[in-house]
PDB file of N, CA and C in Angstrom:
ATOM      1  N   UNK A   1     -35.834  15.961  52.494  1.00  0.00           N
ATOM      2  CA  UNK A   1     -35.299  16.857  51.476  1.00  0.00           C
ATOM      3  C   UNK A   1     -36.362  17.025  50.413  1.00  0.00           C
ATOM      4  N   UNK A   2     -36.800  18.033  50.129  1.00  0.00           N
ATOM      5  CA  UNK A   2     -37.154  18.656  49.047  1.00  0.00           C
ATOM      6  C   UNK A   2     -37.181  18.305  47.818  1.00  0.00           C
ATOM      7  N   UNK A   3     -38.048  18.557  46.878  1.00  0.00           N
ATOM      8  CA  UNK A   3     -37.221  17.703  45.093  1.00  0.00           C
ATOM      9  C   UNK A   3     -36.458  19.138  44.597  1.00  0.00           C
ATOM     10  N   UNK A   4     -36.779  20.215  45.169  1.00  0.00           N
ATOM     11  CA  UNK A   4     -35.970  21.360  44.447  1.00  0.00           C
ATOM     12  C   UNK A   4     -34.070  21.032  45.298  1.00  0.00           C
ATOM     13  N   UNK A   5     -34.302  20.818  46.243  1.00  0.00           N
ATOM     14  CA  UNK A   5     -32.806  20.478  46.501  1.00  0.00           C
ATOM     15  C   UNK A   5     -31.835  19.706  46.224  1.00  0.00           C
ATOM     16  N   UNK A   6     -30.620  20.306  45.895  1.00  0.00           N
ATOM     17  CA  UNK A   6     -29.594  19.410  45.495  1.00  0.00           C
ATOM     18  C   UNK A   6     -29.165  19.034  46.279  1.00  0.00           C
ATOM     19  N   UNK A   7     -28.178  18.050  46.401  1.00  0.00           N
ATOM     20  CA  UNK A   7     -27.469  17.417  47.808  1.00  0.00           C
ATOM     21  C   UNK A   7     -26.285  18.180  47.826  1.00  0.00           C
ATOM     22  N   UNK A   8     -25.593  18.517  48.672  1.00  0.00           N
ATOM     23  CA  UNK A   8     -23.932  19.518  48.671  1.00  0.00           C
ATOM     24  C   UNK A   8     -22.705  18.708  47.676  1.00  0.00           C
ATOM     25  N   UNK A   9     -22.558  17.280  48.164  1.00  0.00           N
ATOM     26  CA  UNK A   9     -22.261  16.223  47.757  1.00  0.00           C
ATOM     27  C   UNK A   9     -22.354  14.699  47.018  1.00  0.00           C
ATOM     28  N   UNK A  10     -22.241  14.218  46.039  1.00  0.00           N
ATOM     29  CA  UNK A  10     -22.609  13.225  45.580  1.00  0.00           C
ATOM     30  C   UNK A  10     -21.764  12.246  45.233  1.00  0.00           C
ATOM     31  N   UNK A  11     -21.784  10.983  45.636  1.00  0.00           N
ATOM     32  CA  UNK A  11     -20.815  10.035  45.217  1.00  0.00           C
ATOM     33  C   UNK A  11     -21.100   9.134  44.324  1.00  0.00           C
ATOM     34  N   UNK A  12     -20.277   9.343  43.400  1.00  0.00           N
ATOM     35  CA  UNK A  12     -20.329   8.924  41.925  1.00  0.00           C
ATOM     36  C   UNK A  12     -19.935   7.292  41.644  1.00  0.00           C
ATOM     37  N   UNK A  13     -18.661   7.143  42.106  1.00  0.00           N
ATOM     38  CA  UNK A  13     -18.034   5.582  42.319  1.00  0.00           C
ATOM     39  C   UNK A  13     -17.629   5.282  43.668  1.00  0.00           C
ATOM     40  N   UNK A  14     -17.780   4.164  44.093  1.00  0.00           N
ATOM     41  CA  UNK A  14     -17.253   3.392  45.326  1.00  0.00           C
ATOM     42  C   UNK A  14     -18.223   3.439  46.392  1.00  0.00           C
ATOM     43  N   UNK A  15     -18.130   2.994  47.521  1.00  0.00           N
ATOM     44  CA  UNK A  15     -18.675   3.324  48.438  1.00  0.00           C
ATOM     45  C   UNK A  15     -17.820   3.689  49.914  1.00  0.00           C
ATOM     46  N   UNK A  16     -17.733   4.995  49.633  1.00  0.00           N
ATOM     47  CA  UNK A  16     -17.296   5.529  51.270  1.00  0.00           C
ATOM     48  C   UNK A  16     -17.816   5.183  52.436  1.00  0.00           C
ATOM     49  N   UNK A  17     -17.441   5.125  53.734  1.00  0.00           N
ATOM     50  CA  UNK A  17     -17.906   5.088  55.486  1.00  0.00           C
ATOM     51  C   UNK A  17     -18.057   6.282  55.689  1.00  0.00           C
ATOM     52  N   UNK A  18     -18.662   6.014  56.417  1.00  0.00           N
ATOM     53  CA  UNK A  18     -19.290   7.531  57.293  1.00  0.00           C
ATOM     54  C   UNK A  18     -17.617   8.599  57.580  1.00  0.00           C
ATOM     55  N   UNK A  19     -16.758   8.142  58.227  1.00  0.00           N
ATOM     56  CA  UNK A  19     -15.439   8.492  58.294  1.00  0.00           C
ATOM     57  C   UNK A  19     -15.153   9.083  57.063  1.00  0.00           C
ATOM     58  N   UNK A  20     -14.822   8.621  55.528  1.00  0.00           N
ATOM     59  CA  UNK A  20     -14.811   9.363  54.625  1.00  0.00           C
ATOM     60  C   UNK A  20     -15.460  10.398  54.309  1.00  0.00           C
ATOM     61  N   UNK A  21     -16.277  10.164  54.610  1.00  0.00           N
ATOM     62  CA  UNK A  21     -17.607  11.098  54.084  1.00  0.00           C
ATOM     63  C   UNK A  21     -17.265  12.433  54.777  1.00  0.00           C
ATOM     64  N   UNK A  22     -17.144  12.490  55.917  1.00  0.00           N
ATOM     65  CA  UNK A  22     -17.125  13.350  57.177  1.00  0.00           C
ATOM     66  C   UNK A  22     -15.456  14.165  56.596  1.00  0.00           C
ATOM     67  N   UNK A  23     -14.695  13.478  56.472  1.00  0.00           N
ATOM     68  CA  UNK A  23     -13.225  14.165  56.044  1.00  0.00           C
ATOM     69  C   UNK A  23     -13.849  14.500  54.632  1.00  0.00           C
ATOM     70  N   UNK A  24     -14.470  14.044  53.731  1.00  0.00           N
ATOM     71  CA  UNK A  24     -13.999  15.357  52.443  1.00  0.00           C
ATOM     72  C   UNK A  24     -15.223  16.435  52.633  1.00  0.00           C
ATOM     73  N   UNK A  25     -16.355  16.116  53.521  1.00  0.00           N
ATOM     74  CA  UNK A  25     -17.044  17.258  53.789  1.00  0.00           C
ATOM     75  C   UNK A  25     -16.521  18.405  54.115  1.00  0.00           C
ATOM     76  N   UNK A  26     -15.881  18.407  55.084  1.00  0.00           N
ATOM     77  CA  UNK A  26     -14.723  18.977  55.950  1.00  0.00           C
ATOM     78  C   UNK A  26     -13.490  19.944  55.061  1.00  0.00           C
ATOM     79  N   UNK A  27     -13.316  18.828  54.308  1.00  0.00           N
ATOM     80  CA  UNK A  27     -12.155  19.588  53.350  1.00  0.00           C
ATOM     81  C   UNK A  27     -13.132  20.659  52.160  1.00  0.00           C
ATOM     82  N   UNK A  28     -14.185  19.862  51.871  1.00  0.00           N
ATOM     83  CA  UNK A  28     -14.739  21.478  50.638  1.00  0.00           C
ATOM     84  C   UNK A  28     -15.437  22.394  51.234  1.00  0.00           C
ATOM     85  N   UNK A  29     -15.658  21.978  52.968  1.00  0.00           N
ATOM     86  CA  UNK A  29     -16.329  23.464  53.017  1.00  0.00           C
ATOM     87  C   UNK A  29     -14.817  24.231  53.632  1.00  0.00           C
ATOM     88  N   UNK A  30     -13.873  23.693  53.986  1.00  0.00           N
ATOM     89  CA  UNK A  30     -12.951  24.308  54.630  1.00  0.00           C
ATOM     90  C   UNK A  30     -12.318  25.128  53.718  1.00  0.00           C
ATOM     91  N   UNK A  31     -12.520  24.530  52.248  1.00  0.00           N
ATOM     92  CA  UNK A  31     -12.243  25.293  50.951  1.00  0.00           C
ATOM     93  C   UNK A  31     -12.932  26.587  50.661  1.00  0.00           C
ATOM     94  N   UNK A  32     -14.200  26.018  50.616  1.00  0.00           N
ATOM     95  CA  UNK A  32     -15.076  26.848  50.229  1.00  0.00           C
ATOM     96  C   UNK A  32     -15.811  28.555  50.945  1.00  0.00           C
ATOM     97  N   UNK A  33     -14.827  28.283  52.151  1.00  0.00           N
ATOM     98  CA  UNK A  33     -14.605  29.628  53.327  1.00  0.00           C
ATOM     99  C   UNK A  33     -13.248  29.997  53.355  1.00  0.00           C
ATOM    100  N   UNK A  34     -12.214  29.357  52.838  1.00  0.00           N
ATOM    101  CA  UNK A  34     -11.318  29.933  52.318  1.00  0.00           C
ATOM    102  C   UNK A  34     -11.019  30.703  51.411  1.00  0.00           C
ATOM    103  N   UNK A  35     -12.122  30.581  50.557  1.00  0.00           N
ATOM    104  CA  UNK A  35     -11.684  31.536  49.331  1.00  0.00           C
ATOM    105  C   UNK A  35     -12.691  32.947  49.534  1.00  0.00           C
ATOM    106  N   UNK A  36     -12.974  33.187  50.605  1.00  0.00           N
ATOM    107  CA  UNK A  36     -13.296  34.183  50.713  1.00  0.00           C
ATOM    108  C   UNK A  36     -12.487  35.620  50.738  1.00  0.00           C
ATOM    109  N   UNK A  37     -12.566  36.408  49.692  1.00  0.00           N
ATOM    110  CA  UNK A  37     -12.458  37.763  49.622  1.00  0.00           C
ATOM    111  C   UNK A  37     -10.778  38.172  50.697  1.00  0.00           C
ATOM    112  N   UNK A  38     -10.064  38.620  50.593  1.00  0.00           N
ATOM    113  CA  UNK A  38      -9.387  39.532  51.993  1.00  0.00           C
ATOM    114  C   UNK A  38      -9.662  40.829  51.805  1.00  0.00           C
ATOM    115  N   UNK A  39      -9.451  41.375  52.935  1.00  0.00           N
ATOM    116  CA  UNK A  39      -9.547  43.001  52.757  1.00  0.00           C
ATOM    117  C   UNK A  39      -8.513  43.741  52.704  1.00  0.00           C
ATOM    118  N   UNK A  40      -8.530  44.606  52.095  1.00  0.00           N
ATOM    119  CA  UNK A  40      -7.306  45.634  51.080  1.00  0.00           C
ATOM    120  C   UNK A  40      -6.830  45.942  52.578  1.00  0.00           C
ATOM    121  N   UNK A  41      -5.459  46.339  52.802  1.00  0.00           N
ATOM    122  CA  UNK A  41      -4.914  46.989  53.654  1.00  0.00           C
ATOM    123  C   UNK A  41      -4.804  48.440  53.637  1.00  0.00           C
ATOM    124  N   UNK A  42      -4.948  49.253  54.345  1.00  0.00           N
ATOM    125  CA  UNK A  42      -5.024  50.843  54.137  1.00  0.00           C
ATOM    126  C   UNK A  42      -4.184  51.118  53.475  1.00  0.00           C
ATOM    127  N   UNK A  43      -3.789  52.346  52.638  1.00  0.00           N
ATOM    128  CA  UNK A  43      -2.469  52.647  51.861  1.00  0.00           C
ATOM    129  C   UNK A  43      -1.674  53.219  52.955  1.00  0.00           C
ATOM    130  N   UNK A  44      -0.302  53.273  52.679  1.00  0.00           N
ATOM    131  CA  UNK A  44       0.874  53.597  53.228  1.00  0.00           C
ATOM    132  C   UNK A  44       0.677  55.028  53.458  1.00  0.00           C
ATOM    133  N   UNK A  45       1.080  55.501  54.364  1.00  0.00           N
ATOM    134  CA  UNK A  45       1.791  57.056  54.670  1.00  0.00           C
ATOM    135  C   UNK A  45       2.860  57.023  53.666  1.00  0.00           C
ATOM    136  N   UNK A  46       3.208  58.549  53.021  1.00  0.00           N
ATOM    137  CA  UNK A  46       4.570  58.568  52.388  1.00  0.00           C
ATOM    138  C   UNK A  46       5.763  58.795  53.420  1.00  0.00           C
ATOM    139  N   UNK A  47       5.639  59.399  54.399  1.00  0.00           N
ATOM    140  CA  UNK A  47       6.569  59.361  55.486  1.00  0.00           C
ATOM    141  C   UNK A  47       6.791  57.874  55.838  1.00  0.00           C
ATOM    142  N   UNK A  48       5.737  56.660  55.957  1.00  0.00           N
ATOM    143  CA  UNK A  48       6.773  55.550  56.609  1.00  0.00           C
ATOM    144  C   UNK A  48       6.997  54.723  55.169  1.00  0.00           C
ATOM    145  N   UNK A  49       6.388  54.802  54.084  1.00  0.00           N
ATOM    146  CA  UNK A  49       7.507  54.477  52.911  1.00  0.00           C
ATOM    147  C   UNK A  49       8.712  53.881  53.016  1.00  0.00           C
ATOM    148  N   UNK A  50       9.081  52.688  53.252  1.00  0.00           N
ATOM    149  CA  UNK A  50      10.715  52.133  52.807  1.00  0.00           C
ATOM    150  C   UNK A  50      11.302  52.622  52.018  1.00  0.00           C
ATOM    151  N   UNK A  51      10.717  53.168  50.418  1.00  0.00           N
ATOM    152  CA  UNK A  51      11.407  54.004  49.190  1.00  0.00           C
ATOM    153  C   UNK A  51      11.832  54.985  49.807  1.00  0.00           C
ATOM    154  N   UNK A  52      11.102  55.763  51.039  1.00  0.00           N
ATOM    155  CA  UNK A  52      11.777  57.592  51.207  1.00  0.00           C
ATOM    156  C   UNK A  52      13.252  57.187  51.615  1.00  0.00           C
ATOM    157  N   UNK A  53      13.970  55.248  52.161  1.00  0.00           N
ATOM    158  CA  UNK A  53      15.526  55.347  52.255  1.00  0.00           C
ATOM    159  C   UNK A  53      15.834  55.432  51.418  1.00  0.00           C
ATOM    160  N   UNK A  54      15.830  55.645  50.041  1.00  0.00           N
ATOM    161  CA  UNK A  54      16.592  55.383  49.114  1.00  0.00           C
ATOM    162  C   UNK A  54      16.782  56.829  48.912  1.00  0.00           C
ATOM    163  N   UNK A  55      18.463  56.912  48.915  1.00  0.00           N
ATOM    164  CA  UNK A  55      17.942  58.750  48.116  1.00  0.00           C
ATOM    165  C   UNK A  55      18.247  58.934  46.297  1.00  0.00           C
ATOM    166  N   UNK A  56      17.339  60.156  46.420  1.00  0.00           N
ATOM    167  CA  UNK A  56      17.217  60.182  45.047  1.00  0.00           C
ATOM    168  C   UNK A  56      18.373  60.889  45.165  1.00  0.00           C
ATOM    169  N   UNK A  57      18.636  61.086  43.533  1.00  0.00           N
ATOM    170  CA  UNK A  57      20.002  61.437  43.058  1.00  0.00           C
ATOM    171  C   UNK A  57      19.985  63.255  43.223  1.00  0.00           C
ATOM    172  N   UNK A  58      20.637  63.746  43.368  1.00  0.00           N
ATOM    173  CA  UNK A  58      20.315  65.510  43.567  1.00  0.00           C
ATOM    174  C   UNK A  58      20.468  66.443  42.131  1.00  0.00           C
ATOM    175  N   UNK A  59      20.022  67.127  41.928  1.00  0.00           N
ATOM    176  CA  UNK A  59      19.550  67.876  40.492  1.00  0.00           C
ATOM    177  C   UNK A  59      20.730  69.258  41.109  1.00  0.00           C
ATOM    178  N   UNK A  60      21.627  69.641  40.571  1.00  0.00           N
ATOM    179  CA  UNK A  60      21.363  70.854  40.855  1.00  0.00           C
ATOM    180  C   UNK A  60      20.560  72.026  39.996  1.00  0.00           C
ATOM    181  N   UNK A  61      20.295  73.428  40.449  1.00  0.00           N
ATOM    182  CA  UNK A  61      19.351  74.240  39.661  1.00  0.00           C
ATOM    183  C   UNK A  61      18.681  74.860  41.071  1.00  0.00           C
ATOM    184  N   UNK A  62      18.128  75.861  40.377  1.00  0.00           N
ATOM    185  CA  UNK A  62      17.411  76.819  40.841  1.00  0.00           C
ATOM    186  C   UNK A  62      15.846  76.020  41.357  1.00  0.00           C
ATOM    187  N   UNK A  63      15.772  76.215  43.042  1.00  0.00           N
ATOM    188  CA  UNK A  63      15.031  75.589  43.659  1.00  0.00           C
ATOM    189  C   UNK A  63      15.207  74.397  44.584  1.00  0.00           C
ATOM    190  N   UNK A  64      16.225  73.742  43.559  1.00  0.00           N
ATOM    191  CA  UNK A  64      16.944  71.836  43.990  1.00  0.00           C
ATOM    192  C   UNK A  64      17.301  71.973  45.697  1.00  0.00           C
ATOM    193  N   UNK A  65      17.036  73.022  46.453  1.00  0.00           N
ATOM    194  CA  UNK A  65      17.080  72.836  48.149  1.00  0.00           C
ATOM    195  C   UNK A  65      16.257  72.516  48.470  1.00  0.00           C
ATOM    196  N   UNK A  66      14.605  73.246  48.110  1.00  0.00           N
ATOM    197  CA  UNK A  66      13.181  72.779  48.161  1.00  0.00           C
ATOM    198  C   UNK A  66      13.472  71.410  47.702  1.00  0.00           C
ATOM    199  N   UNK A  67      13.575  71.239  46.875  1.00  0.00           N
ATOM    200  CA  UNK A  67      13.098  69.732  46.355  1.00  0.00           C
ATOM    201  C   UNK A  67      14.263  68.283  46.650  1.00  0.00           C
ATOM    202  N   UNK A  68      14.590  69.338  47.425  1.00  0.00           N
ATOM    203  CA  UNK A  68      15.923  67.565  48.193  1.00  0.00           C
ATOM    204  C   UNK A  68      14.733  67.229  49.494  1.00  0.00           C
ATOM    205  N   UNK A  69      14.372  68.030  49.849  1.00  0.00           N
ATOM    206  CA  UNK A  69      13.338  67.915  51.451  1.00  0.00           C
ATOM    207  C   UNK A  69      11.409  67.426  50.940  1.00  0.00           C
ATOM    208  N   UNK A  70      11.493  67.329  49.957  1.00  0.00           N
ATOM    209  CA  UNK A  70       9.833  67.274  49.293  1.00  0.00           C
ATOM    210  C   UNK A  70       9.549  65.900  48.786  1.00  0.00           C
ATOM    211  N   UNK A  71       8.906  64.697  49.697  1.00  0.00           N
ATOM    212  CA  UNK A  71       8.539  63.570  49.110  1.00  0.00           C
ATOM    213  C   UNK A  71       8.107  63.482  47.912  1.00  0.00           C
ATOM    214  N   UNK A  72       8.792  62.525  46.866  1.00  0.00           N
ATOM    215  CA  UNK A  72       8.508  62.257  45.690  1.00  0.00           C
ATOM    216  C   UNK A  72       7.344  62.367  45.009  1.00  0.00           C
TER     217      UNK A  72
END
């Protein structure tokens, strides 16, 4: 090792076995690729929308036939 390199890990108190060592390695990189990023899911169609079951309330007025059939 290098003098510019740090070690990943350092143990401060006690002395761990190889067995320890190996399980919390394990656990911070298993961490540390976990917190990677997810990716956005595409946006919804307004046709498959769960909201288009709900119906809206009906207006009457001039036009209100167009606009009972016209996604929100």
């Amino acid at each position: 090792m290098s003098g510019d390199e740090r070690p990943l890990l350092r143990v401060v108190r006690g002395e761990p076995d190889d067995a320890e060592l190996a399980a919390l390695t394990t656990v911070v990189a298993g961490l540390a690729s976990a917190t990677a990023p997810a990716e956005t899911p595409e946006p919804r169609s307004t046709w498959g929308d769960p909201a288009r079951r709900v119906r809206v309330p009906l207006t009457p007025g001039p036009g209100a036939w167009r606009a009972s059939g016209l996604p929100r």
